[in-house]
Protein backbone atom coordinates (compact mmCIF):
# COMPACT_ATOMS: atom_id res chain seq x y z
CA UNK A 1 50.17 -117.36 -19.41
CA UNK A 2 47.77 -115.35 -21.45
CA UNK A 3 47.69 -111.45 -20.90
CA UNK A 4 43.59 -110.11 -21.57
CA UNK A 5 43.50 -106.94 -23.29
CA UNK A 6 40.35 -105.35 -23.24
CA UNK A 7 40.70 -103.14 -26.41
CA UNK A 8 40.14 -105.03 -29.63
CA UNK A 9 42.27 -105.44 -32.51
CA UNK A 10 40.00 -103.49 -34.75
CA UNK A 11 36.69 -101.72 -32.91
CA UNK A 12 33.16 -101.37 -34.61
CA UNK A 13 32.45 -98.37 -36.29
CA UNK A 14 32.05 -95.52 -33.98
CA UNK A 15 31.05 -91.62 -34.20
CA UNK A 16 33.69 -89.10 -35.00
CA UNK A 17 32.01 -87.52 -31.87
CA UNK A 18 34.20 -89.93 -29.76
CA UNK A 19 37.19 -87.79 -30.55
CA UNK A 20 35.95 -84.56 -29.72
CA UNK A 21 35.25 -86.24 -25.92
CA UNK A 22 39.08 -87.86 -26.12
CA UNK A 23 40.93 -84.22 -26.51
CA UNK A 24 40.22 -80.97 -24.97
CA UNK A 25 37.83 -78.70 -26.28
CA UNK A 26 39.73 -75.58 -26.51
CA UNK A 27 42.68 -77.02 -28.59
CA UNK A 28 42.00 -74.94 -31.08
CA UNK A 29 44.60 -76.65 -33.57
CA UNK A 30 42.97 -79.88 -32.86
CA UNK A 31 39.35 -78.53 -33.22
CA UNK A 32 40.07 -77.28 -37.10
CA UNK A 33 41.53 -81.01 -37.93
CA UNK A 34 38.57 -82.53 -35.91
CA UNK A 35 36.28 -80.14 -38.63
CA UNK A 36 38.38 -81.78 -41.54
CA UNK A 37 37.89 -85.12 -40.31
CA UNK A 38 34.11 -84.63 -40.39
CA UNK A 39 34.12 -83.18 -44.22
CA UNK A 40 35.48 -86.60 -45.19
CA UNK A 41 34.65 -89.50 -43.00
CA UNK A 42 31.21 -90.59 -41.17
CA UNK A 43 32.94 -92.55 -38.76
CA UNK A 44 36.26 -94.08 -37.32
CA UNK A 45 37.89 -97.29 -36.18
CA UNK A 46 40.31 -97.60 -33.08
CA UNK A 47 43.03 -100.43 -33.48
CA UNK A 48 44.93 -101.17 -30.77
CA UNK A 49 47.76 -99.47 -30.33
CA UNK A 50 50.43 -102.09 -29.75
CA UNK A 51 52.74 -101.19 -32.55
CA UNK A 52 51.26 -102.78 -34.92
CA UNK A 53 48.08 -100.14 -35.54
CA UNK A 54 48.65 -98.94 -38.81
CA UNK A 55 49.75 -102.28 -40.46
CA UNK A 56 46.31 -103.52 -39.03
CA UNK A 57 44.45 -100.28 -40.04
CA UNK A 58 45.94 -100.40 -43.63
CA UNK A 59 44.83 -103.94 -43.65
CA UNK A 60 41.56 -103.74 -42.42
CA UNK A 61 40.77 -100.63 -44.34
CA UNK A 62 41.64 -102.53 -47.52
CA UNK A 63 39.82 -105.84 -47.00
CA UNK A 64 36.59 -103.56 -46.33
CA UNK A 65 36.80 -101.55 -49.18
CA UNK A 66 36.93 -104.84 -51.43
CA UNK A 67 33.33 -105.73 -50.09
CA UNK A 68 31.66 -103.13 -51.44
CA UNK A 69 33.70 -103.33 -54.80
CA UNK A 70 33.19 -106.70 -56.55
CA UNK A 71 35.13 -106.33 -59.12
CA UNK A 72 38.23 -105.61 -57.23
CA UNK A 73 36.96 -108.66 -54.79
CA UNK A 74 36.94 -110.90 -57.97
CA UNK A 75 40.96 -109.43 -58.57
């Protein structure tokens, strides 16, 4: 028996926007760390969260930043 999960192991890239819809807007706490989030990063991937997120983030994360450093690739 196979179980379908519609979320996908790693999504595309998507806007940090996507947060500010997920959480309420007068969390003030969360606002502040939203404004961090967009000094540093242009966008975000969702894993799936089925224990295994940040093992799959980490490793995901990694194996993307080797394609844009060829050196490291060639490691």
């Amino acid at each position: 028996m196979t179980i379908a999960n519609s979320n996908p192991l790693v999504s595309d890239r998507q806007d940090l926007s996507v947060l500010q819809k997920e959480y309420a807007e007068d969390d003030a706490v969360y606002q502040l760390k939203l404004k961090d989030l967009y000094k540093k990063y242009a966008f975000i991937r969702k894993t799936r969260p089925d224990g295994n997120c940040f093992y799959r983030a980490f490793g995901f994360a990694h194996l993307e930043s080797l394609l844009d450093d060829s050196k490291e690739l060639q490691k």
